[in-house]
Protein backbone atom coordinates (compact mmCIF):
# COMPACT_ATOMS: atom_id res chain seq x y z
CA UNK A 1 75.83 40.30 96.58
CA UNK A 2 75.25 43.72 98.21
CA UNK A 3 75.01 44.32 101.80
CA UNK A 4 72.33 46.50 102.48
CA UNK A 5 72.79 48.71 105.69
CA UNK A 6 69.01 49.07 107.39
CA UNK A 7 68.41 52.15 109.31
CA UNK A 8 68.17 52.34 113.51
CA UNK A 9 64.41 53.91 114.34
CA UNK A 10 64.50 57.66 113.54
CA UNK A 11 65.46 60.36 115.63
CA UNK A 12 64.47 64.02 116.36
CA UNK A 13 66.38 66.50 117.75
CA UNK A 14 63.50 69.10 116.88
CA UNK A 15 60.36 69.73 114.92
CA UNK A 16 60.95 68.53 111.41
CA UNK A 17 64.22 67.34 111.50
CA UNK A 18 64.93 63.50 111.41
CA UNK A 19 67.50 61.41 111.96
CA UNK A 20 68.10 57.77 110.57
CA UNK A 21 71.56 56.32 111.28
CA UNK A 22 72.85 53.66 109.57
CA UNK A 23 73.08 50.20 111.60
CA UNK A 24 76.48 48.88 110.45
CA UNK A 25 76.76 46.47 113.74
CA UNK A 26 75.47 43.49 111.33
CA UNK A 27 79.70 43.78 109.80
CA UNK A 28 81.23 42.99 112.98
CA UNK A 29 82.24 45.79 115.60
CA UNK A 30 84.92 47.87 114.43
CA UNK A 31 85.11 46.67 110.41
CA UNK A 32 83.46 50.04 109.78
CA UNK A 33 85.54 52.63 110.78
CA UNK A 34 82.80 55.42 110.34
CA UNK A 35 79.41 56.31 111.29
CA UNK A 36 76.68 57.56 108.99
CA UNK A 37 73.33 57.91 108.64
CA UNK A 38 70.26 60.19 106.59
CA UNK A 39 68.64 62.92 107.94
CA UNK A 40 65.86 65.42 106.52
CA UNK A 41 64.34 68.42 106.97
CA UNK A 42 61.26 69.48 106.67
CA UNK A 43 60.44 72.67 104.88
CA UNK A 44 60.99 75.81 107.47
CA UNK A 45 63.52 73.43 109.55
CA UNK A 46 66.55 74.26 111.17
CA UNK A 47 68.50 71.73 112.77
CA UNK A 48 70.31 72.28 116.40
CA UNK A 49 73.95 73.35 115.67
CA UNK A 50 76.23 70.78 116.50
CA UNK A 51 79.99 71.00 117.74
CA UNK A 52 82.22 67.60 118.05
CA UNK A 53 85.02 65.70 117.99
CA UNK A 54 84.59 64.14 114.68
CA UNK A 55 85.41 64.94 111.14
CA UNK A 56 82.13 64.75 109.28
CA UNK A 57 80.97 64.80 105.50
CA UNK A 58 77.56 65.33 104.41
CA UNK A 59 76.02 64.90 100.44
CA UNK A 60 73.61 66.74 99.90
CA UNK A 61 71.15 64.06 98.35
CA UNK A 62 67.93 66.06 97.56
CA UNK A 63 66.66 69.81 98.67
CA UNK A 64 68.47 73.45 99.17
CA UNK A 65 69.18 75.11 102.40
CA UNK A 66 71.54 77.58 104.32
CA UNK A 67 74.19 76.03 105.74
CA UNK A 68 75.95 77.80 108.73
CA UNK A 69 79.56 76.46 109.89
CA UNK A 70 81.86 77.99 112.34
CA UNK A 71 79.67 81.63 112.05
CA UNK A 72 79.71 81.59 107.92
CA UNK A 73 76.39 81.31 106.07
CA UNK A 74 76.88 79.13 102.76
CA UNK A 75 73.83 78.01 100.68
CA UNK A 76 74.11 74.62 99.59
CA UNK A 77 72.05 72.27 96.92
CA UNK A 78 71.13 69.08 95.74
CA UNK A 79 74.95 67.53 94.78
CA UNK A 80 77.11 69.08 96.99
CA UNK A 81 79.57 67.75 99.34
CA UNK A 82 80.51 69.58 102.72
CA UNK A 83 83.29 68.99 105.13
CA UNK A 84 83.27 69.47 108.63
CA UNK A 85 86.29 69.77 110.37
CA UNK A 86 86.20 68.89 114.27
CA UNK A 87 85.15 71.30 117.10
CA UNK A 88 83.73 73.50 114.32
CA UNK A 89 80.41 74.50 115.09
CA UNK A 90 77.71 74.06 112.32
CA UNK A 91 73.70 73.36 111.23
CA UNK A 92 71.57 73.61 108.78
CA UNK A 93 68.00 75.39 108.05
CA UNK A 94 65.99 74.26 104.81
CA UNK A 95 65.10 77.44 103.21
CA UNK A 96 62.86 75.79 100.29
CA UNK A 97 59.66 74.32 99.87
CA UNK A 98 60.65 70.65 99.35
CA UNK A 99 62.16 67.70 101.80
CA UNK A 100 66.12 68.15 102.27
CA UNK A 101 67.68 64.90 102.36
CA UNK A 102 71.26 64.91 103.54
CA UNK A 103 73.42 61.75 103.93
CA UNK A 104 76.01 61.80 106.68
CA UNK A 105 79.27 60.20 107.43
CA UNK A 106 81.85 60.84 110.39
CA UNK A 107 84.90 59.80 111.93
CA UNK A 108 87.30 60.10 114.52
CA UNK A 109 90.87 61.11 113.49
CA UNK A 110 93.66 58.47 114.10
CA UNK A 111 96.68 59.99 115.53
């Protein structure tokens, strides 16, 4: 049997950009030890740049776009994997003419 995670109600943090996290509270609190979620952007859409405490991984599920982190511009595609190391600054602007889908998964380093 699989366990499906559903999705909390989307999120915007501006035009065109959506956020769906995943709702893992159905496993019990603190069996998961990550967060995660999708979120797309719209054609034209640039998402707020973001600075935390978390590592963070995204897959790059569908779409192209211009990925800046910590003041470096790197396009990215449909396939790749990124990782985000903590208190490094970074966002993302979709720079094609279809949906980009990214899925998203952080964490907070033990020790």
């Amino acid at each position: 049997m699989v366990n499906r995670v559903p999705f909390q109600a989307p999120t915007s943090s501006r035009p065109g950009v959506h956020l769906h996290e995943a709702d893992f509270t159905a496993f019990g609190a603190g069996r998961v030890p990550f967060e995660g979620g999708r979120f797309t952007l719209e054609p034209g859409a640039t998402s707020k740049p973001d600075t935390h405490q978390v590592s963070e991984c995204w897959m790059i599920a569908g779409g192209s776009g211009l990925l800046t982190y910590d003041g470096a511009e790197h396009p990215v595609t449909a396939g790749d994997y990124v990782f985000f190391e903590p208190q490094k600054t970074h966002f993302i602007h979709n720079n094609g003419a279809e949906l980009l889908t990214i899925h998203t998964v952080w964490w907070l380093e033990q020790g």
